[in-house]
N, C-alpha and C. Protein backbone atom coordinates (compact mmCIF):
# COMPACT_ATOMS: atom_id res chain seq x y z
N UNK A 1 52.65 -48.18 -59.22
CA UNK A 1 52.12 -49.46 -58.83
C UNK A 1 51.56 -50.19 -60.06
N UNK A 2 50.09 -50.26 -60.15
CA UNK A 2 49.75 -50.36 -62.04
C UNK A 2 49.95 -49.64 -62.89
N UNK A 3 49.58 -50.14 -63.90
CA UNK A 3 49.18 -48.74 -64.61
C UNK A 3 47.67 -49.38 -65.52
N UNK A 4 48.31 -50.81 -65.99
CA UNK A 4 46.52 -50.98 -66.72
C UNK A 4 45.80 -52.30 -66.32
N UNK A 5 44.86 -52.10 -66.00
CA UNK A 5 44.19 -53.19 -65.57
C UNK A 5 42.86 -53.68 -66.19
N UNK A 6 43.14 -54.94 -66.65
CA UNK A 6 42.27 -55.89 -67.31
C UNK A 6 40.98 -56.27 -66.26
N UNK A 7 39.99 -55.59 -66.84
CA UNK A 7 38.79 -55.77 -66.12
C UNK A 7 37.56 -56.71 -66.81
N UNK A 8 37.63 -57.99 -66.73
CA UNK A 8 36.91 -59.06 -67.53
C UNK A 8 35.67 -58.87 -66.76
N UNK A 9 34.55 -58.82 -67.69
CA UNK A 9 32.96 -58.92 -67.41
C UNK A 9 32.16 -59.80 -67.77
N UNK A 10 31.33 -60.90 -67.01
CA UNK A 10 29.99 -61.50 -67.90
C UNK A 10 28.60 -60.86 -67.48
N UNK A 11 28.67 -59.75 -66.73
CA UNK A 11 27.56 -59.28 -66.60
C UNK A 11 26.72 -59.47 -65.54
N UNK A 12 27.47 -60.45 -65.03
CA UNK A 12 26.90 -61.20 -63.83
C UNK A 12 26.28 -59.59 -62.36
N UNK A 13 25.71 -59.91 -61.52
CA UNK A 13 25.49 -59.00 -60.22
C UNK A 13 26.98 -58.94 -59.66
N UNK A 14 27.90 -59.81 -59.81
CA UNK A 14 29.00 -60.18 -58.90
C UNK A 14 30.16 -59.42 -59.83
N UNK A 15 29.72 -59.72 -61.31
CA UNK A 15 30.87 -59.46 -62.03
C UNK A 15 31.01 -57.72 -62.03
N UNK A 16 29.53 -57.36 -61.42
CA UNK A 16 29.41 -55.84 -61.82
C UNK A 16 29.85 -55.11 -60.87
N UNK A 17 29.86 -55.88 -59.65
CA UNK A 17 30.40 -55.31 -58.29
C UNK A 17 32.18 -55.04 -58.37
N UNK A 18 32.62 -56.45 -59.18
CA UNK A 18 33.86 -56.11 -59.18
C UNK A 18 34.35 -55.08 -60.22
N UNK A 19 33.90 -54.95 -61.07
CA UNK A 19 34.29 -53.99 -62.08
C UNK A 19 33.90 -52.35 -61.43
N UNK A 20 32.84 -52.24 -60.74
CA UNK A 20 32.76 -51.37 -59.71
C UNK A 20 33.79 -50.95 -58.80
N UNK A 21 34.52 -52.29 -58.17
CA UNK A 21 35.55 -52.14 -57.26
C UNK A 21 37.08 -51.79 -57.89
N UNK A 22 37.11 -52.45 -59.30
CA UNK A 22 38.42 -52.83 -59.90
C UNK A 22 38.75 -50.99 -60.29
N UNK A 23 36.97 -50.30 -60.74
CA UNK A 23 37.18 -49.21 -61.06
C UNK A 23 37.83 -48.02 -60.37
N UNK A 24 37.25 -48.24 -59.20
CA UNK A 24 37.83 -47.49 -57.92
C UNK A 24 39.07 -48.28 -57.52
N UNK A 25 39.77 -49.17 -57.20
CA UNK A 25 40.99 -49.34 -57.02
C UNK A 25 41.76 -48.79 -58.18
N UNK A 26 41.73 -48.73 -59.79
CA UNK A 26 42.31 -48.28 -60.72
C UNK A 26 42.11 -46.42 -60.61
N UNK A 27 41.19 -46.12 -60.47
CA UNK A 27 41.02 -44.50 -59.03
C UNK A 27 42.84 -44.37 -58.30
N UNK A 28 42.35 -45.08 -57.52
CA UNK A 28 43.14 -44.88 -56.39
C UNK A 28 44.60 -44.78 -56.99
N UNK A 29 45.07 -45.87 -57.80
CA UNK A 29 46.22 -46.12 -58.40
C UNK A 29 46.85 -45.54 -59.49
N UNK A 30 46.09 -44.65 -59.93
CA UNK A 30 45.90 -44.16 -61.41
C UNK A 30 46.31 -44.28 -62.31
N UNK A 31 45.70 -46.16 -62.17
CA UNK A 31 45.95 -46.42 -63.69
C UNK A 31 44.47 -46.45 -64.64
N UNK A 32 44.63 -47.34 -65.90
CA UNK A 32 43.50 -46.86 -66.68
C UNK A 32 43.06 -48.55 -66.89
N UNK A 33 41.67 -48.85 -66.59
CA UNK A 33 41.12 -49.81 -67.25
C UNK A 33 41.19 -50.08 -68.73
N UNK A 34 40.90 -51.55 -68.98
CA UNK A 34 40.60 -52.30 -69.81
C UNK A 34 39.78 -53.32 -69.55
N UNK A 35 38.38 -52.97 -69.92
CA UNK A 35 37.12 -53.72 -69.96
C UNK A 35 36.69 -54.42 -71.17
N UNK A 36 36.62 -56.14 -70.69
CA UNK A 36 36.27 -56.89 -71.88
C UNK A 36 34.77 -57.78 -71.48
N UNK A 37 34.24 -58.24 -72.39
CA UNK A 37 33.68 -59.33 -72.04
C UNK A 37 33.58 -60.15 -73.07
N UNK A 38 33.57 -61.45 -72.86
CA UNK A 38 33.75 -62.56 -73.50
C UNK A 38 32.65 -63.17 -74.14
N UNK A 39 31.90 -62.92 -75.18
CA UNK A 39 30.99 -64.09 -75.88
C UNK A 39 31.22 -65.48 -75.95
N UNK A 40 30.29 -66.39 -75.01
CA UNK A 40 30.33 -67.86 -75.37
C UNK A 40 30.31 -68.08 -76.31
N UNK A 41 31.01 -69.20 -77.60
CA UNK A 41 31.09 -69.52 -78.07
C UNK A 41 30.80 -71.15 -78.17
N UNK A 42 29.36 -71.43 -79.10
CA UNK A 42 29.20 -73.13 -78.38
C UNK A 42 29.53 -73.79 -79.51
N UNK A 43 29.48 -75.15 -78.76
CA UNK A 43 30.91 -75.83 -79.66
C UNK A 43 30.26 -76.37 -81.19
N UNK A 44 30.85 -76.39 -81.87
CA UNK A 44 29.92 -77.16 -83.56
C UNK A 44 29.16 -78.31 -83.63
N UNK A 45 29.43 -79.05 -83.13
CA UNK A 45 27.99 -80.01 -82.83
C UNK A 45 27.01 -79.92 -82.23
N UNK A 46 26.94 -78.70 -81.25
CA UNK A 46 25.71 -78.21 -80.21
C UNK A 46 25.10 -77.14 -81.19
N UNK A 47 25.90 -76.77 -81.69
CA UNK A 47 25.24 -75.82 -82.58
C UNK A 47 24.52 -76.04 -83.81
N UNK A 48 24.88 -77.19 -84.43
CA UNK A 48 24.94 -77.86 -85.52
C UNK A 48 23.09 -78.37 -85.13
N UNK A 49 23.07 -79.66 -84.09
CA UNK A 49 22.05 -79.75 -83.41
C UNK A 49 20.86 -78.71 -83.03
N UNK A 50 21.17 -77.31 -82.45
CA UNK A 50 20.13 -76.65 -82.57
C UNK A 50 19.98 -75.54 -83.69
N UNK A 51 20.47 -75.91 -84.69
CA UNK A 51 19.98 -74.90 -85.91
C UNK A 51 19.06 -76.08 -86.47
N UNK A 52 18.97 -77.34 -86.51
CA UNK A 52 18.59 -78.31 -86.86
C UNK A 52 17.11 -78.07 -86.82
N UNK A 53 16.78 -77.71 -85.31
CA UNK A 53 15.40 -77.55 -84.78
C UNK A 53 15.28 -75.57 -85.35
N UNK A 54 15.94 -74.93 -85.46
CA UNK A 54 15.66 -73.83 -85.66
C UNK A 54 16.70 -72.94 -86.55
N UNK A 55 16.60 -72.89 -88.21
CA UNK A 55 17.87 -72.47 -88.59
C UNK A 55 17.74 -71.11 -88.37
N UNK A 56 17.63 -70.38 -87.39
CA UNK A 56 17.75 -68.91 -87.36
C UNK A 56 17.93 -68.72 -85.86
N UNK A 57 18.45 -69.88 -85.14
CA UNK A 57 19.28 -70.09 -83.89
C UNK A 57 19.81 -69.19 -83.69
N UNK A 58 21.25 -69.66 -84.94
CA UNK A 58 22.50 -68.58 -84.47
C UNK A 58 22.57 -67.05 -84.47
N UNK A 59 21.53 -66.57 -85.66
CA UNK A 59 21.17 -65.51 -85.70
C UNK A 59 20.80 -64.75 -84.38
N UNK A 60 20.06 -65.81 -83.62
CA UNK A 60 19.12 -64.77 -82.88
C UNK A 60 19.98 -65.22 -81.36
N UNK A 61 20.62 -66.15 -81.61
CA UNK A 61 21.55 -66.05 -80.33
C UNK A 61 22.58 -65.44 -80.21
N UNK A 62 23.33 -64.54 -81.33
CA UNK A 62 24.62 -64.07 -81.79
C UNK A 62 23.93 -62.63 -81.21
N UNK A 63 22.67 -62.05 -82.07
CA UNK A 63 21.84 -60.90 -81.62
C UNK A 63 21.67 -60.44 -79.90
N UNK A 64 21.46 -61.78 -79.36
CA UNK A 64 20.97 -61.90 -78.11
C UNK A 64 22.58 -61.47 -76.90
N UNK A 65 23.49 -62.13 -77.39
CA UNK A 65 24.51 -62.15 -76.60
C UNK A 65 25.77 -60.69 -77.14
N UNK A 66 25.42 -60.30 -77.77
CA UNK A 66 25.61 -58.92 -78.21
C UNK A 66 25.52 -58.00 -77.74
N UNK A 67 23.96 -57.61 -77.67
CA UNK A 67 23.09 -56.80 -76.85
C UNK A 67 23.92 -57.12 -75.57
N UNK A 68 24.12 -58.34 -74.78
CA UNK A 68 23.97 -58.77 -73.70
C UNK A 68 25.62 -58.05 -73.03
N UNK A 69 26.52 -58.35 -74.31
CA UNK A 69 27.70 -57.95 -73.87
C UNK A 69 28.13 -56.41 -74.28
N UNK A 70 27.25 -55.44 -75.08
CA UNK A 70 27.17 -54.38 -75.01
C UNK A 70 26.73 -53.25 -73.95
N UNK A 71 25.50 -54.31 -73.54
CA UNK A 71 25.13 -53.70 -72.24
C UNK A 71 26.34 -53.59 -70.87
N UNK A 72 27.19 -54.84 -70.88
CA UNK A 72 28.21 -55.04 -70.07
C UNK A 72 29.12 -54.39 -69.96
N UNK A 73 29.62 -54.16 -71.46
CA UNK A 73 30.58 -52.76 -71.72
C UNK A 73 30.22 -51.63 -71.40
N UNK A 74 29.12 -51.27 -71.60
CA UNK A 74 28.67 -49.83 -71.50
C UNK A 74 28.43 -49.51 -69.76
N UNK A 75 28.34 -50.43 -69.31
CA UNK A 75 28.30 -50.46 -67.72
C UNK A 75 29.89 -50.27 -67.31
N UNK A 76 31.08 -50.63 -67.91
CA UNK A 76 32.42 -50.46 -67.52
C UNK A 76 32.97 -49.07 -67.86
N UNK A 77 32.00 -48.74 -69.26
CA UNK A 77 32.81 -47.39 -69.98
C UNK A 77 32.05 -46.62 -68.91
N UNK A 78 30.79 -46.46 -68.75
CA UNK A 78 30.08 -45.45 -67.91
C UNK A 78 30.75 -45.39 -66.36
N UNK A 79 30.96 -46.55 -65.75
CA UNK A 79 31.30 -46.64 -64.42
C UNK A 79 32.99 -46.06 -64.76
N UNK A 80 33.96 -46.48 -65.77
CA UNK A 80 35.00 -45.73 -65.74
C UNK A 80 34.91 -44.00 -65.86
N UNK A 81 34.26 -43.87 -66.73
CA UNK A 81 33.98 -42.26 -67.05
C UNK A 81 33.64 -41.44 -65.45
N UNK A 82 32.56 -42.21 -64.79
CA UNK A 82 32.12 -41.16 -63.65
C UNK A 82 33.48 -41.23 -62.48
N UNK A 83 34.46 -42.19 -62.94
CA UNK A 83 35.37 -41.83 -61.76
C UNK A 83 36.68 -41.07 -62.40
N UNK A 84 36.31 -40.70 -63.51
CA UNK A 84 37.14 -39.88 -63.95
C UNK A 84 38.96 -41.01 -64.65
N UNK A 85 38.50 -42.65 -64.79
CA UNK A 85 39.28 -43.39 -65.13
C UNK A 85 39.56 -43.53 -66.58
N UNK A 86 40.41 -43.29 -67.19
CA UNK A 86 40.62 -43.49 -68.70
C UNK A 86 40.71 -45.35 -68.79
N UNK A 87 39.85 -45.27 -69.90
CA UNK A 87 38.77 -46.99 -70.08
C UNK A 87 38.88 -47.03 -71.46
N UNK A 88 38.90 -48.45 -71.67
CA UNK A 88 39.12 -48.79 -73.74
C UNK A 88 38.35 -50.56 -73.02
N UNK A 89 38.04 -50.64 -74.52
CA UNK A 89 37.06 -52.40 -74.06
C UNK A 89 37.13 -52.90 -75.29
N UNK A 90 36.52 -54.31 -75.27
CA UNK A 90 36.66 -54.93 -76.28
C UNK A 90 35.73 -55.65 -76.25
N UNK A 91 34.85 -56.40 -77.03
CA UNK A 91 34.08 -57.20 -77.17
C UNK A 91 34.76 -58.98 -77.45
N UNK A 92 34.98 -59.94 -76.96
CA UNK A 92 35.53 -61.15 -77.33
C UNK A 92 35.03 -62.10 -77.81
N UNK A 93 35.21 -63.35 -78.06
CA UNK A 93 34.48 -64.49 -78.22
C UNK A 93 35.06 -65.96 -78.19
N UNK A 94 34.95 -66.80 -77.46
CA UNK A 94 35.46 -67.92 -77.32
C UNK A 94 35.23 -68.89 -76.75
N UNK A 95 35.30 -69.96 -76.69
CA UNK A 95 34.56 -71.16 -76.19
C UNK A 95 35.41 -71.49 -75.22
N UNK A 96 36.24 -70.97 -74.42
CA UNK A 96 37.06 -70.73 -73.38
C UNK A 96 37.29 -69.71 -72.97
N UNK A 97 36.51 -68.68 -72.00
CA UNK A 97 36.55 -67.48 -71.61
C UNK A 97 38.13 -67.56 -70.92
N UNK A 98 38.67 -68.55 -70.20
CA UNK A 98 39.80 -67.76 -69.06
C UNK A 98 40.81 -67.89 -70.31
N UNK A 99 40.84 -68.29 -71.25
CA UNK A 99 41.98 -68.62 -72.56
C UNK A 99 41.98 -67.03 -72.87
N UNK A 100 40.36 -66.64 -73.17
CA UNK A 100 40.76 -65.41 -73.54
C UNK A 100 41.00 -64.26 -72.71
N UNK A 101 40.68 -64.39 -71.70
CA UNK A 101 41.26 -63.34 -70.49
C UNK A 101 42.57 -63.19 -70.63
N UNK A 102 43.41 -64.47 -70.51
CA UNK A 102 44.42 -64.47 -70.01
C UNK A 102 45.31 -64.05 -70.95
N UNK A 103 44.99 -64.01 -73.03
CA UNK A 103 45.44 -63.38 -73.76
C UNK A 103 45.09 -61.98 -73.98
N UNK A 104 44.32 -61.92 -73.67
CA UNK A 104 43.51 -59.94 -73.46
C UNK A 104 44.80 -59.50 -72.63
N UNK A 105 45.26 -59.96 -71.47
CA UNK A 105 46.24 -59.09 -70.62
C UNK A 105 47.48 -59.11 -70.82
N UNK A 106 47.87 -60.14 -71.66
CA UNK A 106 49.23 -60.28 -72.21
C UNK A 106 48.85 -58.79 -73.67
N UNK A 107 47.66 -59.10 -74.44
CA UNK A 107 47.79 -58.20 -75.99
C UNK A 107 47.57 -56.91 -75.13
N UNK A 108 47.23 -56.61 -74.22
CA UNK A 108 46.62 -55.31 -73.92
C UNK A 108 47.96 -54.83 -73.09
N UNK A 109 48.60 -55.53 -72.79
CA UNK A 109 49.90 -55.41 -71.57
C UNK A 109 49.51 -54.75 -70.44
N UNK A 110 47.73 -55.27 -69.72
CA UNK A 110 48.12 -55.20 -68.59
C UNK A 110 48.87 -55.51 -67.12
N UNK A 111 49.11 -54.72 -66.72
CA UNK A 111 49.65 -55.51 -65.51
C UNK A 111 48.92 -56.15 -64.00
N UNK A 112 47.39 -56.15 -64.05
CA UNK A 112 47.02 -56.52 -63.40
C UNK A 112 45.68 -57.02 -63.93
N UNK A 113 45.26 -58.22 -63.38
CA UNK A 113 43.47 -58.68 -63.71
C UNK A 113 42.83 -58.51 -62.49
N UNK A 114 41.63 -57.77 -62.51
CA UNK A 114 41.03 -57.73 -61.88
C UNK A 114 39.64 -58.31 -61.65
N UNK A 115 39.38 -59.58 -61.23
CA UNK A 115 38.06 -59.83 -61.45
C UNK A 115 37.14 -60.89 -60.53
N UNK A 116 35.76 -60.89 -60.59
CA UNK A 116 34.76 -61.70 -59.49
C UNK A 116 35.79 -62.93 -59.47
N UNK A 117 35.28 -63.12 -58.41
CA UNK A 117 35.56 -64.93 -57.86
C UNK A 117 34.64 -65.67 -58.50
N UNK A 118 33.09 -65.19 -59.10
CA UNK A 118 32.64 -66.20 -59.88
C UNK A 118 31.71 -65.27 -60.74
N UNK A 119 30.93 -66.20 -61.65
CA UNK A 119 30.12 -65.40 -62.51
C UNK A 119 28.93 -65.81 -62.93
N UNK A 120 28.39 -66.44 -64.00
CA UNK A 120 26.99 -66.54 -63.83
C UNK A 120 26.86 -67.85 -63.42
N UNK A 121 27.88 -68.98 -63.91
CA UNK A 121 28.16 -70.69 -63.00
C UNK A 121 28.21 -70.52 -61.82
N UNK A 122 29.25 -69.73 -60.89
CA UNK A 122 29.22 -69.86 -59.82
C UNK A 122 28.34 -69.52 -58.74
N UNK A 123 28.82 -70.15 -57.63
CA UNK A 123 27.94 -69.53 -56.57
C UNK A 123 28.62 -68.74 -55.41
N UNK A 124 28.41 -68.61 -54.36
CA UNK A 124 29.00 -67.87 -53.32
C UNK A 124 30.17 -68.47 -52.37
N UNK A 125 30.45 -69.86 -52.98
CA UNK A 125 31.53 -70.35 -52.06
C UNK A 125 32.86 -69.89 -52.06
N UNK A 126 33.67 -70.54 -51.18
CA UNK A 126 35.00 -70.19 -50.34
C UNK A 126 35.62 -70.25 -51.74
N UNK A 127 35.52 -71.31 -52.43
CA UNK A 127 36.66 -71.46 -53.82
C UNK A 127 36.07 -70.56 -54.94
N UNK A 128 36.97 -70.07 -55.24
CA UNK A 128 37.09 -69.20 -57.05
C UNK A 128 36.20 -70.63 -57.67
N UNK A 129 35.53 -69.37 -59.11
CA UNK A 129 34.57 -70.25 -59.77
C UNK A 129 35.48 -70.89 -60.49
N UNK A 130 35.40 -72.15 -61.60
CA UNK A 130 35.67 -72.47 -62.51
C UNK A 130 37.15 -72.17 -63.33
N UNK A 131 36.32 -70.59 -64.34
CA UNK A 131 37.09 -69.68 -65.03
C UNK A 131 38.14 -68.98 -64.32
N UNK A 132 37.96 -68.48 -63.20
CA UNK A 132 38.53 -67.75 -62.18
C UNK A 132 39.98 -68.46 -62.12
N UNK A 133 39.79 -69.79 -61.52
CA UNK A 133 40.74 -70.59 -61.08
C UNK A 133 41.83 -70.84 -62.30
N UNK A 134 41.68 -70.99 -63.81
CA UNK A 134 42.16 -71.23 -64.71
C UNK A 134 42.58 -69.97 -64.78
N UNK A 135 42.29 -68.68 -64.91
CA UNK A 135 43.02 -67.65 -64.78
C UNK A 135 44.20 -67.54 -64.04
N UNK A 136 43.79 -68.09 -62.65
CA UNK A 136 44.87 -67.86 -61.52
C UNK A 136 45.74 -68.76 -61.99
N UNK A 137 45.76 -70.07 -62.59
CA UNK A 137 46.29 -70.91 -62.76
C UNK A 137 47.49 -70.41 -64.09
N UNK A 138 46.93 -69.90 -65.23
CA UNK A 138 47.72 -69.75 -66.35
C UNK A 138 47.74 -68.48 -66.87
N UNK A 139 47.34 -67.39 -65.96
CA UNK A 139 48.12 -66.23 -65.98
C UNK A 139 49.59 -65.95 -66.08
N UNK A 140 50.53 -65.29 -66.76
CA UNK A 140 51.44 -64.70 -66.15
C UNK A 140 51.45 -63.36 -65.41
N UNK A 141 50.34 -62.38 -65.42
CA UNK A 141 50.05 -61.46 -65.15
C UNK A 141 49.31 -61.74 -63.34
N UNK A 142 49.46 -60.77 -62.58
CA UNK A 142 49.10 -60.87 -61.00
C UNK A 142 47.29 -60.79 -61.20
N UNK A 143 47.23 -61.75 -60.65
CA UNK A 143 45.43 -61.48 -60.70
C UNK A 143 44.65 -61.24 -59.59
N UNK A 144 43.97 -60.52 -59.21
CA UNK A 144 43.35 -59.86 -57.99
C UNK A 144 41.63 -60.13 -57.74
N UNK A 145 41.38 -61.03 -56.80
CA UNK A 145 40.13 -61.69 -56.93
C UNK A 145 39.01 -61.13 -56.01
N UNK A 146 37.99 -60.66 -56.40
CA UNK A 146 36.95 -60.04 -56.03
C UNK A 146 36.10 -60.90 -55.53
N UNK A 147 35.60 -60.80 -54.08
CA UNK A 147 34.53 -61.69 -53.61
C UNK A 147 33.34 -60.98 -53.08
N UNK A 148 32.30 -60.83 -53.81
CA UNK A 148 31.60 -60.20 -53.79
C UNK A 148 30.51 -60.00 -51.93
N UNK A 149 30.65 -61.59 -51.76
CA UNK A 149 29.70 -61.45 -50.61
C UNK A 149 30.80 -60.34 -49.36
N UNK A 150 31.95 -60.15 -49.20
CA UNK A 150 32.64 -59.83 -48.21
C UNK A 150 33.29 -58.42 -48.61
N UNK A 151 33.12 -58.74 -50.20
CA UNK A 151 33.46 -57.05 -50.62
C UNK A 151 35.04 -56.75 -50.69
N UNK A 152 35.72 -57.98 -50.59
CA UNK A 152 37.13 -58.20 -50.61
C UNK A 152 37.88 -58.72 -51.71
N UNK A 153 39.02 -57.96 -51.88
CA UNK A 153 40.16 -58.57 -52.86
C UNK A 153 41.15 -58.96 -52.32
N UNK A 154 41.68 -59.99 -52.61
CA UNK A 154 42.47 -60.22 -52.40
C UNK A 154 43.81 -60.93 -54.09
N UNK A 155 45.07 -60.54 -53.46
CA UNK A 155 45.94 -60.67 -55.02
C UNK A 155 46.36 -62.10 -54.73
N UNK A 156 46.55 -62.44 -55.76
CA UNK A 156 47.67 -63.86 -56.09
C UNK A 156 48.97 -63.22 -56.98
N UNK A 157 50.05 -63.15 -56.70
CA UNK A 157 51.33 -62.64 -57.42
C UNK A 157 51.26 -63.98 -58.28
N UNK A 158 51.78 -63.54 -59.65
CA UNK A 158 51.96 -64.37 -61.08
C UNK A 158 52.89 -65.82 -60.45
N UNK A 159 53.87 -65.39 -59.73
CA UNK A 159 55.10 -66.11 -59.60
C UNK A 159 54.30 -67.02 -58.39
N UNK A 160 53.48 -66.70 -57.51
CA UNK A 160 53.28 -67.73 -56.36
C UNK A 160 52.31 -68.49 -56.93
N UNK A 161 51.54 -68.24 -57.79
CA UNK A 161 50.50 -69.39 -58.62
C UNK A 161 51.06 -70.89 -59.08
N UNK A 162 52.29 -70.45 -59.43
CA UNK A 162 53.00 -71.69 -60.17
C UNK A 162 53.38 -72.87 -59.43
């Protein structure tokens, strides 16, 4: 059925549930995760602007979101390990998280994404967040959407997105 599945994280309560779930469906299937998470990247004039007021900004926001996405990883490697799932991750960065999702699963050649319906923007509604939707949208890979309040996935095949 799979074999590797791209498991994108921001750390979110929602995002952790699905990587929880994505872990145990990759269980079941026995294939092996691939856990990333994505560092925001803000754009050069926002940044430009607050080093202005503080030149040791970037420093301590680069520090901050590090930590933030280490902790995230280490929650995917640990949750892969106790189910006995072979797991590899990556740390990212980009000022377009679903850009880089959607190249993580092409370089990684998984065959499936697994991930929340929303993340720290979203909220609990009927529609995929934001990022989500741009995934579903410019994937070629099948993406499988986690909704945390109902505890359900449901897939979108690559080919019916289009």
């Amino acid at each position: 059925m799979y074999q590797r599945i791209l498991l994108p994280s921001d750390g979110s309560a929602i995002s952790r549930q699905a990587v929880a779930s994505g872990i145990r469906f990759a269980r079941d299937t026995g294939a092996s995760v691939v856990g990333i998470h994505v560092l925001p990247q803000p754009h050069p004039d926002q940044l430009q602007a607050w080093m202005h007021h503080d030149p040791h900004y970037e420093e301590k926001r680069r520090a901050l979101f590090d930590k933030f996405a280490d902790e995230s990883l280490a929650f995917i490697a640990n949750s892969a390990l106790a189910e006995g799932v072979p797991c590899s991750y990556h740390k990212l960065e980009s000022s377009q998280p679903w850009q880089a999702i959607v190249k993580a699963a092409q370089q990684e050649r998984c065959d499936l994404i697994f991930m929340a319906s929303h993340g720290w923007h979203g909220g609990e509604g009927e529609l995929p967040g934001s990022e989500t939707r741009k995934v579903l949208h410019h994937s070629a890979v099948p993406v499988l959407v986690f909704k945390a309040s109902s505890g359900q996935a449901a897939i979108a095949p690559a080919a019916a997105r289009k």
